[in-house]
PDB file of N, CA and C in Angstrom:
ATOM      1  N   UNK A   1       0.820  -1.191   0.000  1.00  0.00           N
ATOM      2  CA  UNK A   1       0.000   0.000   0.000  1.00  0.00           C
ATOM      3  C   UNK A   1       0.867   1.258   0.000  1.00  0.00           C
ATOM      4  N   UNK A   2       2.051   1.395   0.644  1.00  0.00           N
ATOM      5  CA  UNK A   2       2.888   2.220   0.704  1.00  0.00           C
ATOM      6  C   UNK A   2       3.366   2.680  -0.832  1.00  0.00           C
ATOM      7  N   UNK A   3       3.802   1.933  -1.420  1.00  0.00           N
ATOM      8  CA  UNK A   3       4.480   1.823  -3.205  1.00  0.00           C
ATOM      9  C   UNK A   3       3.138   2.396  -3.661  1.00  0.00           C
ATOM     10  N   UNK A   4       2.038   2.170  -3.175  1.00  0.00           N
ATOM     11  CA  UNK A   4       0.701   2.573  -4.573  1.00  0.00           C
ATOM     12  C   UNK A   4       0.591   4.229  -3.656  1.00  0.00           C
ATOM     13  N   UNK A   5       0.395   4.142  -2.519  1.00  0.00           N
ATOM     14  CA  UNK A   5       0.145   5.976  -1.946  1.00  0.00           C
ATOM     15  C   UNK A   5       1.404   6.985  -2.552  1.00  0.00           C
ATOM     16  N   UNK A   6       2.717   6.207  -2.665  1.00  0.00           N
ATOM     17  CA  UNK A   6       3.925   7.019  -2.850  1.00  0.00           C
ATOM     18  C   UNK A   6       3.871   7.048  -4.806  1.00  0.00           C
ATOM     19  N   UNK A   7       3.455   6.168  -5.321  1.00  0.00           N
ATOM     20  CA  UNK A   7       3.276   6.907  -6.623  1.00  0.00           C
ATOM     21  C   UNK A   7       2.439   7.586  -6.719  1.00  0.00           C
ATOM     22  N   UNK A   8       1.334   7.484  -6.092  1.00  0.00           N
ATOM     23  CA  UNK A   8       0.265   8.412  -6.713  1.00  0.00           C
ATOM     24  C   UNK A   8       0.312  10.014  -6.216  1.00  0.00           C
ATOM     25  N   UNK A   9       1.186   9.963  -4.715  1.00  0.00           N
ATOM     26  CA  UNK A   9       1.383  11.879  -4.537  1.00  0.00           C
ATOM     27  C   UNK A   9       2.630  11.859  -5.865  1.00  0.00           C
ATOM     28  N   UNK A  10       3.513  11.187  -6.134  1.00  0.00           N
ATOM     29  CA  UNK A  10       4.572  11.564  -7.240  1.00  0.00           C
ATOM     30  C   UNK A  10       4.667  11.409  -8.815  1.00  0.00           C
ATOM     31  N   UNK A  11       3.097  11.288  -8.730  1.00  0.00           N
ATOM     32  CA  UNK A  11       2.478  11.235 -10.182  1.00  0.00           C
ATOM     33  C   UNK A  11       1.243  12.000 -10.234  1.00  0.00           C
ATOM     34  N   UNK A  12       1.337  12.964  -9.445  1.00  0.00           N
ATOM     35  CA  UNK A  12      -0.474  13.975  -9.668  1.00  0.00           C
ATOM     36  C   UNK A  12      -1.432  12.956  -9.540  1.00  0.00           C
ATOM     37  N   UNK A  13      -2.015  11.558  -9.282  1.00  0.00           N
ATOM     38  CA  UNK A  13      -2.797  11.046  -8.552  1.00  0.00           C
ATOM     39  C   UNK A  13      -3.193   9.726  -9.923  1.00  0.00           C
ATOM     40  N   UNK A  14      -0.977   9.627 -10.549  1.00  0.00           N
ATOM     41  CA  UNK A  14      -2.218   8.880 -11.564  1.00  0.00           C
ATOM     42  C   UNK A  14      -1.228   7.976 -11.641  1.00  0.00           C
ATOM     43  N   UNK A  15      -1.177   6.168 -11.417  1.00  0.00           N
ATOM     44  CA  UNK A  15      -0.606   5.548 -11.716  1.00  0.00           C
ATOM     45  C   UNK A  15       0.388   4.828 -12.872  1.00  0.00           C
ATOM     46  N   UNK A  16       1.548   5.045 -12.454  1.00  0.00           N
ATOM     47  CA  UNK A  16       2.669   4.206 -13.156  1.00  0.00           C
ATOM     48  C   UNK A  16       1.581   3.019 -14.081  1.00  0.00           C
ATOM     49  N   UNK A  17       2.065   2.547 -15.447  1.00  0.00           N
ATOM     50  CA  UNK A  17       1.127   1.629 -15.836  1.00  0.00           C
ATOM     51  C   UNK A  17       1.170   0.033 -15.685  1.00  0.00           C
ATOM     52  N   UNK A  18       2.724  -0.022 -15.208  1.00  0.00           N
ATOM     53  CA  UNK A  18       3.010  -1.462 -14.657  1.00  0.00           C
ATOM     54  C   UNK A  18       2.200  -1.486 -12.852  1.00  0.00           C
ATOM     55  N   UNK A  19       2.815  -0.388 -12.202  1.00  0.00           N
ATOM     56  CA  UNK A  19       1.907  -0.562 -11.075  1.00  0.00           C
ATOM     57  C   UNK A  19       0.153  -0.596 -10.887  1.00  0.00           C
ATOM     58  N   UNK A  20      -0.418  -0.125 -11.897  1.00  0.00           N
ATOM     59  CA  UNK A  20      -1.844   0.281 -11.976  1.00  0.00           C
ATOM     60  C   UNK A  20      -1.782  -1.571 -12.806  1.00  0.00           C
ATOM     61  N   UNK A  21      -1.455  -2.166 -13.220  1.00  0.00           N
ATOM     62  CA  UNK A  21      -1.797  -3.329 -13.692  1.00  0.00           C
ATOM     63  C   UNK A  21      -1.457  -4.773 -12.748  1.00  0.00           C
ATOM     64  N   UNK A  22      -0.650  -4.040 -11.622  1.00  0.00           N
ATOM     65  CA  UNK A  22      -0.093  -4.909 -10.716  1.00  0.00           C
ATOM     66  C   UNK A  22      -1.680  -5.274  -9.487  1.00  0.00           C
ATOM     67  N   UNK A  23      -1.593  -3.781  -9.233  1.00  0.00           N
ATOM     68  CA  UNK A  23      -2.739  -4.039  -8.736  1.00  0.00           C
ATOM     69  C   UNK A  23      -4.135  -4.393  -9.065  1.00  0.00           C
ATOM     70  N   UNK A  24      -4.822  -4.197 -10.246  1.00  0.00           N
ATOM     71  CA  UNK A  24      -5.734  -4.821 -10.530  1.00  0.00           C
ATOM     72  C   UNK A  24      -5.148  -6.054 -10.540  1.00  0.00           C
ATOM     73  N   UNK A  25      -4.378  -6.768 -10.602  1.00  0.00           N
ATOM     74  CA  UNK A  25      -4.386  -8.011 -10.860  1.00  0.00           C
ATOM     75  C   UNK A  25      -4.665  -8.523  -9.056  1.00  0.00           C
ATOM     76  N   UNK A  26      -4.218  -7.873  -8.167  1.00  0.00           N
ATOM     77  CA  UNK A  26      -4.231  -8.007  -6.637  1.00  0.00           C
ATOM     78  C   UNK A  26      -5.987  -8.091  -6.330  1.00  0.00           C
ATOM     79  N   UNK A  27      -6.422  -7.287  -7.263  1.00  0.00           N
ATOM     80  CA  UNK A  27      -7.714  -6.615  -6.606  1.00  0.00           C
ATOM     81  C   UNK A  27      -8.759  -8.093  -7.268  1.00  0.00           C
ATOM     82  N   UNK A  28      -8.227  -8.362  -8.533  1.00  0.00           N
ATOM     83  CA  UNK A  28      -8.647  -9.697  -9.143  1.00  0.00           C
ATOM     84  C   UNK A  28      -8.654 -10.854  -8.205  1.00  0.00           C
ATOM     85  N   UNK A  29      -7.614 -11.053  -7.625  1.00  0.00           N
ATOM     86  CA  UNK A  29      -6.912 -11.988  -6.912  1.00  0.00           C
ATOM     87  C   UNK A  29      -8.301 -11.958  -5.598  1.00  0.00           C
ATOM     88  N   UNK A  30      -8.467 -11.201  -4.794  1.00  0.00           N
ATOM     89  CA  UNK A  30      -9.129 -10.524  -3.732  1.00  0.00           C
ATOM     90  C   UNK A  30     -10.620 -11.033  -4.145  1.00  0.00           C
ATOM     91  N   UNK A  31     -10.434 -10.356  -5.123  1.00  0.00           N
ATOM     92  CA  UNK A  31     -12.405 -11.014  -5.852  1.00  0.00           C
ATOM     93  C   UNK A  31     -12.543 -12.543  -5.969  1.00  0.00           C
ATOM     94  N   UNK A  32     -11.676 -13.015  -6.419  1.00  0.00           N
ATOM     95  CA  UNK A  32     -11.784 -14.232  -6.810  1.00  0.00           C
ATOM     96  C   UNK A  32     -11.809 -15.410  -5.487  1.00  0.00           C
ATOM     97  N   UNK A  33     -11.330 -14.819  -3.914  1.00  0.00           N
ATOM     98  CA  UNK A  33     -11.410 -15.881  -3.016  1.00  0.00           C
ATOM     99  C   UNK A  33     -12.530 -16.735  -2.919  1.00  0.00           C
ATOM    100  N   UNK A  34     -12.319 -17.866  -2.184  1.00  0.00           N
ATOM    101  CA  UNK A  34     -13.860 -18.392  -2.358  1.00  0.00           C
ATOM    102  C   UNK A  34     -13.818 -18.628  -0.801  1.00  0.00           C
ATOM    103  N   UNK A  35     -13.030 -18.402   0.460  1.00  0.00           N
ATOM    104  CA  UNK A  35     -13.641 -18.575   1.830  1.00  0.00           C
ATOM    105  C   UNK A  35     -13.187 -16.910   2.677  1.00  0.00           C
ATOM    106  N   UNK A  36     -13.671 -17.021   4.135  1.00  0.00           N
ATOM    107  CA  UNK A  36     -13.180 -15.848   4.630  1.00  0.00           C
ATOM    108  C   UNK A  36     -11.581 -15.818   4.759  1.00  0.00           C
ATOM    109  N   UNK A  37     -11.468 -16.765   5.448  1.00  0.00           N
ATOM    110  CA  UNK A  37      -9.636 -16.844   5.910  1.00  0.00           C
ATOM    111  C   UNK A  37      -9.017 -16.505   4.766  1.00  0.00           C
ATOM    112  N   UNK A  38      -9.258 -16.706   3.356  1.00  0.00           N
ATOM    113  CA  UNK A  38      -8.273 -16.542   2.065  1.00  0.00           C
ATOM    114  C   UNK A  38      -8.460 -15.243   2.012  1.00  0.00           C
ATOM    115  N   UNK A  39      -9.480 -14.394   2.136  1.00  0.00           N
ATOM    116  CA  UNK A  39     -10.276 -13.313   2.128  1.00  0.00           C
ATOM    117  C   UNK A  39      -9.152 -12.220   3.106  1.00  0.00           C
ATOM    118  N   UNK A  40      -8.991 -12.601   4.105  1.00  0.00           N
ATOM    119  CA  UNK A  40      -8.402 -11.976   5.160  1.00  0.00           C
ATOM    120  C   UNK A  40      -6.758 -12.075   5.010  1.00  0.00           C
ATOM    121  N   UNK A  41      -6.140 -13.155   4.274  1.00  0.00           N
ATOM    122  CA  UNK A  41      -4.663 -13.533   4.189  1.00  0.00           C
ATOM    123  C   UNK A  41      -4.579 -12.448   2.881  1.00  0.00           C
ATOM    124  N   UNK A  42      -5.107 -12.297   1.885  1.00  0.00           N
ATOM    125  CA  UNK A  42      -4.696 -11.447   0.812  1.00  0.00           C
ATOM    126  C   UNK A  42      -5.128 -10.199   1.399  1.00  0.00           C
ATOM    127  N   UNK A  43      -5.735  -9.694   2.123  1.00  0.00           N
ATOM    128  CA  UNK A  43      -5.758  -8.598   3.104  1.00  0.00           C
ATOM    129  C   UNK A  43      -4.663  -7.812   4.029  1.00  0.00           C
ATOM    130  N   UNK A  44      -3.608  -8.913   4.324  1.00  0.00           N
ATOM    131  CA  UNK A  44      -2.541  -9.449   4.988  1.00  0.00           C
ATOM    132  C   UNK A  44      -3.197  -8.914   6.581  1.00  0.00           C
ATOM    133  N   UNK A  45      -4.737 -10.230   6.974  1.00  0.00           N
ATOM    134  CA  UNK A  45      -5.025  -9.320   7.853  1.00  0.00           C
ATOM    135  C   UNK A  45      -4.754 -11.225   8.876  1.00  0.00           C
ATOM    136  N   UNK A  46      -5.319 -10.863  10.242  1.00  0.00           N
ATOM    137  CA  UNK A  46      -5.076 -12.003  11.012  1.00  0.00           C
ATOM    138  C   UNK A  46      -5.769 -12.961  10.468  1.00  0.00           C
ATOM    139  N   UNK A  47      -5.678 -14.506  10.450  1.00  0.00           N
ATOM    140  CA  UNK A  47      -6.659 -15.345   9.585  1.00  0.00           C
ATOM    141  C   UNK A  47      -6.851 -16.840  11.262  1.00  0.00           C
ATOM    142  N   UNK A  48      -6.177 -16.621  11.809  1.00  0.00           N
ATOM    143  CA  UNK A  48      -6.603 -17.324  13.041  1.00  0.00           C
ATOM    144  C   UNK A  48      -8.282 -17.935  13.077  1.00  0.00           C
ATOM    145  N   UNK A  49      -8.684 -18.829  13.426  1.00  0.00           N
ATOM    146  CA  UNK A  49     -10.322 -18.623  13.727  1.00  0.00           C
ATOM    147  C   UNK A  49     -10.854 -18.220  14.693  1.00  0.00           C
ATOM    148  N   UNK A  50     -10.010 -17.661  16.262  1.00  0.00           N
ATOM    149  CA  UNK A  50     -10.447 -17.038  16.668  1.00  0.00           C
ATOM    150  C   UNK A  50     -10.634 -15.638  16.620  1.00  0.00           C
ATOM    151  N   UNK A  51      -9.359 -14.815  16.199  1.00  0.00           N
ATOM    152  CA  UNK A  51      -9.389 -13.675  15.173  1.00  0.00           C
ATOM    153  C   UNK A  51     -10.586 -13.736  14.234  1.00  0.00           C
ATOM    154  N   UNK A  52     -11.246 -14.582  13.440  1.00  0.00           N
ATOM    155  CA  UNK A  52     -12.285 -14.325  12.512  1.00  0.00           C
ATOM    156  C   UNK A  52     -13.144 -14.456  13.267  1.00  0.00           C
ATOM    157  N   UNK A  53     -13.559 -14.804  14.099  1.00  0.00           N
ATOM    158  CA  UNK A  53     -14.954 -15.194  14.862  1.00  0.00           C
ATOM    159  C   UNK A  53     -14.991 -13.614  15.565  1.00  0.00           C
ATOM    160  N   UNK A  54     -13.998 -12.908  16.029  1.00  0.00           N
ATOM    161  CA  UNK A  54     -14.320 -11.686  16.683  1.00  0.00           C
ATOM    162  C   UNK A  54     -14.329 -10.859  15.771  1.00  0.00           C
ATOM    163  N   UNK A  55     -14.160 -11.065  14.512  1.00  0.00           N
ATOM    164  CA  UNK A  55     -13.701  -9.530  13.426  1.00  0.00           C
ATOM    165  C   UNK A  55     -15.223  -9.943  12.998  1.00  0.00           C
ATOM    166  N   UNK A  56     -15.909 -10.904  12.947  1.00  0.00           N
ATOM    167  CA  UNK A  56     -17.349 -11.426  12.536  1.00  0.00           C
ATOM    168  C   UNK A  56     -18.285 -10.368  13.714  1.00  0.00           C
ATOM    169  N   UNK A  57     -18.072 -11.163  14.899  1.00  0.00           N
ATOM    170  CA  UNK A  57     -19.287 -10.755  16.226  1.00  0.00           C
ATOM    171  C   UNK A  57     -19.229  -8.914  15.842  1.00  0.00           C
ATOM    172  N   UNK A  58     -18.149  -8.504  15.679  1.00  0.00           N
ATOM    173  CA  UNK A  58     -17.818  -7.012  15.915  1.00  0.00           C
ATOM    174  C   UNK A  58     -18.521  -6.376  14.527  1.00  0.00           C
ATOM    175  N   UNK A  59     -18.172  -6.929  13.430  1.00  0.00           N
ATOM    176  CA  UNK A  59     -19.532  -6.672  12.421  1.00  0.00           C
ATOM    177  C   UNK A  59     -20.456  -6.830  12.636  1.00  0.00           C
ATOM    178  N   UNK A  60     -21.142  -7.454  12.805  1.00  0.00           N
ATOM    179  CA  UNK A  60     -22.481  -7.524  13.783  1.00  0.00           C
ATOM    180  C   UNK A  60     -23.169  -6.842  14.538  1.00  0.00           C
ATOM    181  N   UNK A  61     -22.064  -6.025  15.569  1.00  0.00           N
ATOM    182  CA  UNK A  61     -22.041  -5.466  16.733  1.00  0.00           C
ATOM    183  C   UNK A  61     -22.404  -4.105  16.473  1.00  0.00           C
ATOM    184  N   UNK A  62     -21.128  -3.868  15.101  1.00  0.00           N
ATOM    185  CA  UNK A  62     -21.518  -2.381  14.130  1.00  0.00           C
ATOM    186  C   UNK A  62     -22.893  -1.840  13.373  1.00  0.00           C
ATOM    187  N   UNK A  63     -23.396  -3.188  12.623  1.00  0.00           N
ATOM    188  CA  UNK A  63     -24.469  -3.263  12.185  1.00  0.00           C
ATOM    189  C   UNK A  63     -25.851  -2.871  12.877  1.00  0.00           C
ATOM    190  N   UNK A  64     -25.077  -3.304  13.907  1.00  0.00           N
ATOM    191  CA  UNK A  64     -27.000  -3.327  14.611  1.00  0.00           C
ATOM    192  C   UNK A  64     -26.632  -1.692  15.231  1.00  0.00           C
ATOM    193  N   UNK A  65     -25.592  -1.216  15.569  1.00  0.00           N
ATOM    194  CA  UNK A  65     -25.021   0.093  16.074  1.00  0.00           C
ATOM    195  C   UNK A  65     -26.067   1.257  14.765  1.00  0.00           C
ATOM    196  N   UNK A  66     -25.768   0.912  14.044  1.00  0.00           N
ATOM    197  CA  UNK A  66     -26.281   1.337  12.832  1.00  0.00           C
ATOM    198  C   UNK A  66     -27.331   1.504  12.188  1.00  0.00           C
ATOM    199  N   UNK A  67     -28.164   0.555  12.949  1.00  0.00           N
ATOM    200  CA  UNK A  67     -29.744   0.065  12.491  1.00  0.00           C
ATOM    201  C   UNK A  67     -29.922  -0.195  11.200  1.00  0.00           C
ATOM    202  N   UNK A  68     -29.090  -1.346  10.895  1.00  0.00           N
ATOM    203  CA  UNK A  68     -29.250  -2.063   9.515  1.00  0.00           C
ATOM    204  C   UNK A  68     -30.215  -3.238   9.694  1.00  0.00           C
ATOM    205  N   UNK A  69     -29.911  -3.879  11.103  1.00  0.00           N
ATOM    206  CA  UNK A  69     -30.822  -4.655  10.981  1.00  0.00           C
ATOM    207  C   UNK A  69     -32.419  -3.940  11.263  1.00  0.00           C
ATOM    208  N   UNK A  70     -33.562  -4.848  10.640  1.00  0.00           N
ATOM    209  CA  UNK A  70     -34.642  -4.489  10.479  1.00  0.00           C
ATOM    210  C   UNK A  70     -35.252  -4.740  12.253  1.00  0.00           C
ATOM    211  N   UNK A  71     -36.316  -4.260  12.926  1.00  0.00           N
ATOM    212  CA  UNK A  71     -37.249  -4.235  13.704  1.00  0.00           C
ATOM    213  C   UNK A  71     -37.641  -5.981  14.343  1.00  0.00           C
ATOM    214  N   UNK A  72     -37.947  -6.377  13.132  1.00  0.00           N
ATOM    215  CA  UNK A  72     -38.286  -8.297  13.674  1.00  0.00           C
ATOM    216  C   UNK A  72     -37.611  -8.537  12.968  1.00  0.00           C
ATOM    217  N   UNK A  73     -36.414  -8.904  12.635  1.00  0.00           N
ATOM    218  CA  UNK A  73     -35.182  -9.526  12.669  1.00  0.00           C
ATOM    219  C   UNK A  73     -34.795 -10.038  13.853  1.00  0.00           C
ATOM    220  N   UNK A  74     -34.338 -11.862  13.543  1.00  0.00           N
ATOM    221  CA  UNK A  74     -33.685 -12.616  14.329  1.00  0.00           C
ATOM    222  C   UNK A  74     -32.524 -11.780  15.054  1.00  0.00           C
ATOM    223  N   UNK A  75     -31.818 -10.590  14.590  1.00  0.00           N
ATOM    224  CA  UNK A  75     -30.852 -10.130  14.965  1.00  0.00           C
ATOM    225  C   UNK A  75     -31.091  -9.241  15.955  1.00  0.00           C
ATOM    226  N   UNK A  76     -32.294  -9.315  16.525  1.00  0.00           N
ATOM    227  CA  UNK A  76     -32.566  -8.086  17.694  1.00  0.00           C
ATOM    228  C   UNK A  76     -32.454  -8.934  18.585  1.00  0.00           C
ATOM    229  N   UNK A  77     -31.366  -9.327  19.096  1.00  0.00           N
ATOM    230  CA  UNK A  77     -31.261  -9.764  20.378  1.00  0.00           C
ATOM    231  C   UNK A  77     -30.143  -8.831  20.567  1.00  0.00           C
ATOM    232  N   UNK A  78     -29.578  -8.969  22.458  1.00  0.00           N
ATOM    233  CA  UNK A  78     -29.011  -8.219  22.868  1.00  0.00           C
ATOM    234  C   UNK A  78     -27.237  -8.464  22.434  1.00  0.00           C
ATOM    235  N   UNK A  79     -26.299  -7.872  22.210  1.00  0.00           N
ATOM    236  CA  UNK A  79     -24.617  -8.165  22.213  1.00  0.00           C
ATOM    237  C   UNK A  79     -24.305  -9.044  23.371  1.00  0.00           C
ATOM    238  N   UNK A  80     -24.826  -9.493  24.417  1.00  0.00           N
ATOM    239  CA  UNK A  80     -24.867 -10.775  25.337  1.00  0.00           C
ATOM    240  C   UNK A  80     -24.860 -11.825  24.583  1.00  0.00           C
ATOM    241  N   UNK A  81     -25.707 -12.049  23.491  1.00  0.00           N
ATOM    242  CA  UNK A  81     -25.390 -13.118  22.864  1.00  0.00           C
ATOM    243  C   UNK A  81     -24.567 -13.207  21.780  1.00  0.00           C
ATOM    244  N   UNK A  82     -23.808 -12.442  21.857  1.00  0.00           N
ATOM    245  CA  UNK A  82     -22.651 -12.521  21.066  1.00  0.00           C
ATOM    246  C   UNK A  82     -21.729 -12.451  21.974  1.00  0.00           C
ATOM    247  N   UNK A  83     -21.656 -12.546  23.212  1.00  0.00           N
ATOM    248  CA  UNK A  83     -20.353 -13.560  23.838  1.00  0.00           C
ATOM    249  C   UNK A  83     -19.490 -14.413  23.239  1.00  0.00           C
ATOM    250  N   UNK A  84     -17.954 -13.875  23.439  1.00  0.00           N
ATOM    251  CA  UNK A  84     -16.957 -14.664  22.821  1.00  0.00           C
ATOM    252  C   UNK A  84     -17.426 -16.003  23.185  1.00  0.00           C
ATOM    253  N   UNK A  85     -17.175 -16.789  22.212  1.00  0.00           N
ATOM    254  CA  UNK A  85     -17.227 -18.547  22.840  1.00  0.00           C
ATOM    255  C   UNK A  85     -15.578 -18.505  23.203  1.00  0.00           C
ATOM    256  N   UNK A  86     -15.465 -19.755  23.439  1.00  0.00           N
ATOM    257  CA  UNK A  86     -13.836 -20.261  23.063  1.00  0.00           C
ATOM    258  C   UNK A  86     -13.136 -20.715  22.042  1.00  0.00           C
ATOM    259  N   UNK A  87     -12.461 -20.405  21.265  1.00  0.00           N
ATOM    260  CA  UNK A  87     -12.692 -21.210  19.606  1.00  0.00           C
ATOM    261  C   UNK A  87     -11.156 -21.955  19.667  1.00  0.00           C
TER     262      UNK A  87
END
């Protein structure tokens, strides 16, 4: 991410054409996962399953913060039940 922010202040905001092709191919790569953990490793983010189970509950947590979920939605229960388990 550093290499793509540092060309783009040293190019007026417009990518090198090997780097602008590097990354779509990254961003390809990203689209194309087919589970979360692969999802999160090309992210270069934690892929642990207990790490995913809390980066999950905490979406959740945001969502309803938000009032995405609807009124009678299964999801109106309280963040009590989204207690860490043990994973």
């Amino acid at each position: 991410m550093n290499k793509l922010s540092t060309s783009l202040d040293s190019n007026h905001g417009c990518l090198d054409f090997k780097l602008e092709n590097e990354f779509q191919q990254n961003i390809f790569g990203v689209v194309k996962t087919e589970n979360m953990k692969e999802y999160l490793q090309k992210l270069g983010l934690e892929t642990s399953d207990k790490a995913i189970y809390e980066r999950l509950v905490q979406s959740v947590k945001n969502s309803r913060a938000r009032g995405y979920h609807g009124k009678d939605d299964l999801a109106q229960h309280g963040d009590s039940d989204l207690d860490p388990v043990h994973v």
